[in-house]
C-alpha atoms as a PDB file:
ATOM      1  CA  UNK A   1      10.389  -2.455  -1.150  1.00  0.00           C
ATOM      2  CA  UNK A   2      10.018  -0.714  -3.843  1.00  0.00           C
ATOM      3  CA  UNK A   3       9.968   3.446  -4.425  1.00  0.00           C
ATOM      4  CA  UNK A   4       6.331   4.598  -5.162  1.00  0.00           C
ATOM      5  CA  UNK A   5       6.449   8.199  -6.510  1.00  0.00           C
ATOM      6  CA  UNK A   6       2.997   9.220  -4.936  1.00  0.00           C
ATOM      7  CA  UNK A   7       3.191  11.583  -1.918  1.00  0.00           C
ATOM      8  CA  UNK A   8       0.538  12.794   0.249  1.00  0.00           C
ATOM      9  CA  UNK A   9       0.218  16.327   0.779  1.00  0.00           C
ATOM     10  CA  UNK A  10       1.949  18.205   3.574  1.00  0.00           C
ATOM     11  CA  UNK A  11      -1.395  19.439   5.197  1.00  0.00           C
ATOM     12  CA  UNK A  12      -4.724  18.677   5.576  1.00  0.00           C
ATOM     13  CA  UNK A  13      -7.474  20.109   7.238  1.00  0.00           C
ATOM     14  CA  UNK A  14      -7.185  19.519  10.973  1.00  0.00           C
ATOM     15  CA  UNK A  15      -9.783  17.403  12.690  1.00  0.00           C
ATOM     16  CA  UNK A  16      -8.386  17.524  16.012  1.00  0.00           C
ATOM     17  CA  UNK A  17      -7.344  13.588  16.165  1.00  0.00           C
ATOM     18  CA  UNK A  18      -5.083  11.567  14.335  1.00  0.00           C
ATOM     19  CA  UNK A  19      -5.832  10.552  10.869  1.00  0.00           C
ATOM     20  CA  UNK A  20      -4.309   7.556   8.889  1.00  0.00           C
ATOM     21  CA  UNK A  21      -5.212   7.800   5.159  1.00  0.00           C
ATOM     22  CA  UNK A  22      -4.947   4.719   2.501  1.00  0.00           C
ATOM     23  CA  UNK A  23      -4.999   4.977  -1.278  1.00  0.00           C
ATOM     24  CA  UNK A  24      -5.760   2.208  -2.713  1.00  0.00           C
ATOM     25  CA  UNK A  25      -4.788   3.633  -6.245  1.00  0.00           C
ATOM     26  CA  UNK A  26      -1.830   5.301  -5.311  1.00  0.00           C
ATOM     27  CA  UNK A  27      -0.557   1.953  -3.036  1.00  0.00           C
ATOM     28  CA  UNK A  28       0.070   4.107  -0.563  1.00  0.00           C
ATOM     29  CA  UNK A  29      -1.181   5.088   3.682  1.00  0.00           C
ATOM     30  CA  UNK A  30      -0.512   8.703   5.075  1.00  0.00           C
ATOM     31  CA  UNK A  31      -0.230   9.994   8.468  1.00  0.00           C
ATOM     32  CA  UNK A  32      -1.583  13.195   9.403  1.00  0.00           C
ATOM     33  CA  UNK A  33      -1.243  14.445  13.402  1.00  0.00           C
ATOM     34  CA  UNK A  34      -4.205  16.002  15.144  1.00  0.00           C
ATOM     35  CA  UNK A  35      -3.302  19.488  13.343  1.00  0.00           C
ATOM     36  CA  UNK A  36      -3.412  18.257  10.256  1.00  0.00           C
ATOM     37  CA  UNK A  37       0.408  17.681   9.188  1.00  0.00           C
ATOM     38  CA  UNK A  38       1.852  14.670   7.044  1.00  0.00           C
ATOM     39  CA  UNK A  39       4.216  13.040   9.754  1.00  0.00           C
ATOM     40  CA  UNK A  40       4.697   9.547   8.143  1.00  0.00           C
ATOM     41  CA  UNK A  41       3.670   8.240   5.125  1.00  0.00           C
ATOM     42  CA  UNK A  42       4.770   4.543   3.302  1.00  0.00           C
ATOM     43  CA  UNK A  43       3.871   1.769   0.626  1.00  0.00           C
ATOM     44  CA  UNK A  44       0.472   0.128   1.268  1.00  0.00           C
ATOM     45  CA  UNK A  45      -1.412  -2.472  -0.302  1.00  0.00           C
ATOM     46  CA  UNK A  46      -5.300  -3.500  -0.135  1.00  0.00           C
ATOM     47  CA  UNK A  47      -7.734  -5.976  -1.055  1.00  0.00           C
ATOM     48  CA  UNK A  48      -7.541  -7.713  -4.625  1.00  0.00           C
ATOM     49  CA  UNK A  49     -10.466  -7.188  -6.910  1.00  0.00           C
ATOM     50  CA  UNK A  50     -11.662 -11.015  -6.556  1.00  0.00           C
ATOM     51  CA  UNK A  51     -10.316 -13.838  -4.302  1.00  0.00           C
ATOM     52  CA  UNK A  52     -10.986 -16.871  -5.820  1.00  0.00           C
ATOM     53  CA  UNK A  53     -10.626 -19.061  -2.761  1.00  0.00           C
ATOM     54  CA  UNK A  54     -13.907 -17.164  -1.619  1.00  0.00           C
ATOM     55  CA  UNK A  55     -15.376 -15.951  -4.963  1.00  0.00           C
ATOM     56  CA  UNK A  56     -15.945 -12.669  -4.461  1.00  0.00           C
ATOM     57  CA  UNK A  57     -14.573  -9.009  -4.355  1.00  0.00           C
ATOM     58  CA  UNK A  58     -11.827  -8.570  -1.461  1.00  0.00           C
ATOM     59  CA  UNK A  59     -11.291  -5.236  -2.010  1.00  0.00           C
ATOM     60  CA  UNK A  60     -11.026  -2.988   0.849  1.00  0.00           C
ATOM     61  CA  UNK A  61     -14.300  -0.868   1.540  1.00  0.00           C
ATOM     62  CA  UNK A  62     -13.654   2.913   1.034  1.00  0.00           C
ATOM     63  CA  UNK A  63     -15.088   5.232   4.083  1.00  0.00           C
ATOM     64  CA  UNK A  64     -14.478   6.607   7.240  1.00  0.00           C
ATOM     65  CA  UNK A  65     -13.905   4.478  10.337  1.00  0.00           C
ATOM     66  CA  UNK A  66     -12.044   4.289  13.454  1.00  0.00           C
ATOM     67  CA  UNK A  67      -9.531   1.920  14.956  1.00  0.00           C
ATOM     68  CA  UNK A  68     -11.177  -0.150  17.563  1.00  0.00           C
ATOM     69  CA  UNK A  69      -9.161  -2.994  18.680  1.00  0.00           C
ATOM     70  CA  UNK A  70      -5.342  -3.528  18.375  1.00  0.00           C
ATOM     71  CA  UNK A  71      -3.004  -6.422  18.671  1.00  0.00           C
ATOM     72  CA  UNK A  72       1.147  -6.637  19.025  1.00  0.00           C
ATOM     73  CA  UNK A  73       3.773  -8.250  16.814  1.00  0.00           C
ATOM     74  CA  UNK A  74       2.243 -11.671  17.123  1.00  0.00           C
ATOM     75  CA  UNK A  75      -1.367 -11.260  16.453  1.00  0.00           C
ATOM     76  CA  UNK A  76      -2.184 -13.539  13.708  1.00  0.00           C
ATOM     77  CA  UNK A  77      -5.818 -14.141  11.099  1.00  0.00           C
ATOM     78  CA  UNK A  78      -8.343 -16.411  12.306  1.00  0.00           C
ATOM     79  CA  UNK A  79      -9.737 -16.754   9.016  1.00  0.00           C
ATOM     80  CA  UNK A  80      -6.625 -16.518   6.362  1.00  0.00           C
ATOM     81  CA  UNK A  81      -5.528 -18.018   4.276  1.00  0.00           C
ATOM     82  CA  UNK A  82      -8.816 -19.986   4.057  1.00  0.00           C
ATOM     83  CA  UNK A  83      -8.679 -24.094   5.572  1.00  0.00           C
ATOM     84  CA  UNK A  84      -5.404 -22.825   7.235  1.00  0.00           C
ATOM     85  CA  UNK A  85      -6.067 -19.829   9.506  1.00  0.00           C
ATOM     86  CA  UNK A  86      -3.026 -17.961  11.263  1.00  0.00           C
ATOM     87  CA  UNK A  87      -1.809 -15.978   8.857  1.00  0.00           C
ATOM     88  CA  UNK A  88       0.727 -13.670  10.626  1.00  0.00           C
ATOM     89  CA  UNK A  89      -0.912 -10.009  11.270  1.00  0.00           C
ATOM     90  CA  UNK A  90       2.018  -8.264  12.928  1.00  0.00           C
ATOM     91  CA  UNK A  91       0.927  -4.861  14.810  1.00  0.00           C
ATOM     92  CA  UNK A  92      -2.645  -5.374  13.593  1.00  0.00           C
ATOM     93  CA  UNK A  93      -5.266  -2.335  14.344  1.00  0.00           C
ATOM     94  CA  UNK A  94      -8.631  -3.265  13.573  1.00  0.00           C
ATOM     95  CA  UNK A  95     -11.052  -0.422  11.668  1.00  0.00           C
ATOM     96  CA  UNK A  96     -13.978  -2.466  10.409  1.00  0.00           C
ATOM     97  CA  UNK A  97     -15.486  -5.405  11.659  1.00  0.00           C
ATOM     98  CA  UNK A  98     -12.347  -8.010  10.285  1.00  0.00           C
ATOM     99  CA  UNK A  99     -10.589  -5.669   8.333  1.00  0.00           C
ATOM    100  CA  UNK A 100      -7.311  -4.437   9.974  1.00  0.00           C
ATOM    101  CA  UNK A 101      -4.045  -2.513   9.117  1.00  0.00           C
ATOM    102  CA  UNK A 102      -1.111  -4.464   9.412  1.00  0.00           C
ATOM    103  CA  UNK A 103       2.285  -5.932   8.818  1.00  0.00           C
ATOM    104  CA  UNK A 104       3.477  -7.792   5.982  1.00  0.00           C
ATOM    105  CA  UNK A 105       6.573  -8.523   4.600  1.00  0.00           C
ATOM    106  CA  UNK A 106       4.755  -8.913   1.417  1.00  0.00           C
ATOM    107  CA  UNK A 107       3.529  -5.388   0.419  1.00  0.00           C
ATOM    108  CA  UNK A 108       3.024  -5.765  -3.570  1.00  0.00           C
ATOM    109  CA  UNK A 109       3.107  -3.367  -5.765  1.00  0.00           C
ATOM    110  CA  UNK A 110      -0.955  -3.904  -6.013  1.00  0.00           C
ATOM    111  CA  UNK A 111      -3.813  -4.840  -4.316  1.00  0.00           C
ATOM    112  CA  UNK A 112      -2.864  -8.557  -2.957  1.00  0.00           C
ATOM    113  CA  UNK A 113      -5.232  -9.148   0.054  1.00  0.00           C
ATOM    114  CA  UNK A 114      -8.191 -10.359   1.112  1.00  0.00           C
ATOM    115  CA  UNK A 115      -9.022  -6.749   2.573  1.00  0.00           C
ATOM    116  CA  UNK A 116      -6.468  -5.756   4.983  1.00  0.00           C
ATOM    117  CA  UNK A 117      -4.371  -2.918   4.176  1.00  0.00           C
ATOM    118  CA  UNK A 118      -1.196  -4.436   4.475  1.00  0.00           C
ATOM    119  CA  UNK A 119       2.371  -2.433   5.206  1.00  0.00           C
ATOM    120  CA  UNK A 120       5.641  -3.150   5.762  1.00  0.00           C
ATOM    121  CA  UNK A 121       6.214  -5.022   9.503  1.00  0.00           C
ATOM    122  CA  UNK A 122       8.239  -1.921  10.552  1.00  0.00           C
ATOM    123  CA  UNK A 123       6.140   0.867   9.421  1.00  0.00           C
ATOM    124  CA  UNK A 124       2.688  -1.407  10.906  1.00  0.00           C
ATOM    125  CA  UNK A 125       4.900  -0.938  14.391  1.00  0.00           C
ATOM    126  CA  UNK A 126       5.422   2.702  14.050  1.00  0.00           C
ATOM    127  CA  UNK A 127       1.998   3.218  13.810  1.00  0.00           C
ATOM    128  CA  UNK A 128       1.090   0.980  16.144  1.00  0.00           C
ATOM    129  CA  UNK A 129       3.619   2.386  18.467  1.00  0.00           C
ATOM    130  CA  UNK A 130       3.253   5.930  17.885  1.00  0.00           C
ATOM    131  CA  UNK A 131       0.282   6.884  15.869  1.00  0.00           C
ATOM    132  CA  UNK A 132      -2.931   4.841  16.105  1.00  0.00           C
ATOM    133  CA  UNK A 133      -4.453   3.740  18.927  1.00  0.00           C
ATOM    134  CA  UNK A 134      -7.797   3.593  19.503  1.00  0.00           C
ATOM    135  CA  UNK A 135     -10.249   5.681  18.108  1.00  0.00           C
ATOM    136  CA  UNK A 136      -7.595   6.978  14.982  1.00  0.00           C
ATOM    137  CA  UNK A 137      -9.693   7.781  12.299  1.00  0.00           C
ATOM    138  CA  UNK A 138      -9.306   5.543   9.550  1.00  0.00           C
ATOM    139  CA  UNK A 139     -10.036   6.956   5.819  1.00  0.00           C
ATOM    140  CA  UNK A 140     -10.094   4.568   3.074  1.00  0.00           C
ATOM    141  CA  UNK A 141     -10.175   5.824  -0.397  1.00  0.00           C
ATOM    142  CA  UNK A 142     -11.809   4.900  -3.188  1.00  0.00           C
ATOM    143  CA  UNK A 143     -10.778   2.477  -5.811  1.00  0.00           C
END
């Protein structure tokens, strides 16, 4: 994995729950406690500008959400790669209808997916271990 020079910054405005924060431009996901301090932060990767195997934009939509389902080391796609399903999905947490963060052992340094914010397998189960469950805010930045 390579070193990405980007850092978050140490504070934030509290908000009273946890916050996990991905940059799409940066390549990067921050984790900021209920009080509004950086506690983790790591190499991230989004959705691709246009997936050819579905002809259209993948890219991750930017907003505000909130984790609402999670899965452990062996949840796996349904839908990707397409004709194949079962893509693994280690430590996935679920923010927006399909989209999901989770583990990859394939974290580019770009946007590679088909919309999940992908990070490496052991950061996905820190934060699935110690950080998100659900109802973690979920802040996706703009492109």
């Amino acid at each position: 994995m390579e070193l990405r020079s980007y850092r978050f910054p140490q504070t934030r405005e509290a908000n009273g729950r946890n916050t996990f924060i991905f940059d799409p431009k940066h390549l990067m996901w921050g984790a900021y406690d209920a009080n509004g301090q950086l506690v983790n932060q790591g190499a991230a990767s989004g959705g691709k500008g246009y997936c050819a195997d579905i002809g259209r934009s993948c890219r991750t939509p930017s907003g505000s959400y909130a984790v609402y389902r999670k899965g452990g080391a062996g949840c796996k796609s349904t839908k990707y790669p397409v004709g194949k399903g079962g893509a693994p999905m280690p430590y996935c947490m679920f923010f927006n209808g399909g989209y999901a963060v989770h583990g990859s052992p394939h974290v580019p340094g770009y946007n590679a997916s088909h919309g999940c914010i992908r990070v490496p397998p052991s950061d996905a189960a820190w934060l699935s271990q110690n950080f998100m469950s659900n109802g973690t805010k979920v802040i996706v930045k703009s492109y």
